[in-house]
Protein backbone atom coordinates (compact mmCIF):
# COMPACT_ATOMS: atom_id res chain seq x y z
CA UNK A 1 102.17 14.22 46.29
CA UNK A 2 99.82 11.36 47.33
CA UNK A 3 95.87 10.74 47.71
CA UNK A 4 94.49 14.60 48.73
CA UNK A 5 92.20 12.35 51.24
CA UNK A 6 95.78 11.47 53.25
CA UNK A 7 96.24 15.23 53.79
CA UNK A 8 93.55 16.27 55.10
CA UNK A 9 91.76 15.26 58.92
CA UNK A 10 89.40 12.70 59.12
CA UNK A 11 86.87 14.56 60.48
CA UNK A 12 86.74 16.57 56.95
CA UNK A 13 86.48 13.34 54.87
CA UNK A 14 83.90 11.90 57.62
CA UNK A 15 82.13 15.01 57.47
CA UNK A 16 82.16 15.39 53.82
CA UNK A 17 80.60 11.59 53.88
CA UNK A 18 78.03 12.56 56.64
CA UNK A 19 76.79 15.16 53.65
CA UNK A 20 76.88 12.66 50.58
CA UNK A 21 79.67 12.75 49.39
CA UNK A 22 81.65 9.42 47.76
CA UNK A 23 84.92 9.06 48.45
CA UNK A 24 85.48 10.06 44.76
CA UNK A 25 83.66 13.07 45.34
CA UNK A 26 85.40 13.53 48.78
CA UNK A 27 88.87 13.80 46.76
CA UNK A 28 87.18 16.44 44.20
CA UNK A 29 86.07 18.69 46.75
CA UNK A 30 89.51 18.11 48.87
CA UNK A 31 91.75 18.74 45.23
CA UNK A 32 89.41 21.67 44.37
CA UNK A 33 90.01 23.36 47.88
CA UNK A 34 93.49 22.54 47.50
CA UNK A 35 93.44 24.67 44.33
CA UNK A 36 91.59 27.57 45.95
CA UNK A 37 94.28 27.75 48.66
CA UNK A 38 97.32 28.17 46.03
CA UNK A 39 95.46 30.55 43.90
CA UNK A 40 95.04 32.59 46.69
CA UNK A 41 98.20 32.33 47.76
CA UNK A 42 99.14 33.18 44.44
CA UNK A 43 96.91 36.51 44.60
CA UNK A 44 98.48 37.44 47.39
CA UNK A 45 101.94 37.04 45.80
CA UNK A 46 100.91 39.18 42.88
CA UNK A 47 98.77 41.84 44.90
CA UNK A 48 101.94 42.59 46.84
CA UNK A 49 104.32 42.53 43.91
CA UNK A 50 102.05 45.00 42.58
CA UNK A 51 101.85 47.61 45.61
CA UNK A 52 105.58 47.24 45.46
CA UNK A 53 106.05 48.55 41.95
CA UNK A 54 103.34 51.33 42.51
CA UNK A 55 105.74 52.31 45.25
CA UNK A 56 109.02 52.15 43.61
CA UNK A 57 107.02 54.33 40.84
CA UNK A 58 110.13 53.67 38.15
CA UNK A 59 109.79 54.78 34.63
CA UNK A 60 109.63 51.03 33.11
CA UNK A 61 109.88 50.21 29.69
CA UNK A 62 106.36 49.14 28.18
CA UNK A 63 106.04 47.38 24.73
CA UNK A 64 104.09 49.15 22.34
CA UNK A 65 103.70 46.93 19.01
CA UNK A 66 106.72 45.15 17.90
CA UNK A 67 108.61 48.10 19.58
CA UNK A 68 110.23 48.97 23.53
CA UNK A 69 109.83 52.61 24.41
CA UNK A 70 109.98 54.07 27.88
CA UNK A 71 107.40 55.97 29.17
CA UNK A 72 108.34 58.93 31.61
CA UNK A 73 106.76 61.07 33.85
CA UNK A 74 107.62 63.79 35.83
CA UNK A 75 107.30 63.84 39.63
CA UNK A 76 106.16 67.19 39.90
């Protein structure tokens, strides 16, 4: 992956300059909102793996110690 300044507009990187910024501090900012965007992503990804399994409702196994047991409930 290259510089994070390449990626981004120029108006960001002039704007973040107009504020400040050095061009060091310009690729911080630009890396750390890089970072935001794929942990969110990733969020997303687990949020929705998550409503999927509360709607397939199995009976999973769980560990409990050293052991695997199964833990089931009744849909009554």
């Amino acid at each position: 992956m290259g510089d994070p300044v390449e990626q981004v507009p120029v108006g960001q990187v002039a704007q973040l300059t107009a504020e400040g910024l050095g061009l060091e501090g310009v690729k911080r900012v630009i890396a750390l909102e890089n970072q935001v965007a794929a942990l969110q992503a990733k969020v997303a990804e687990l949020q929705a793996e998550l409503a999927e399994s509360r709607i397939s409702s199995q009976n999973l196994p769980a560990l409990y110690g050293e052991r695997q047991v199964t833990v089931w409930q009744s849909r009554r």
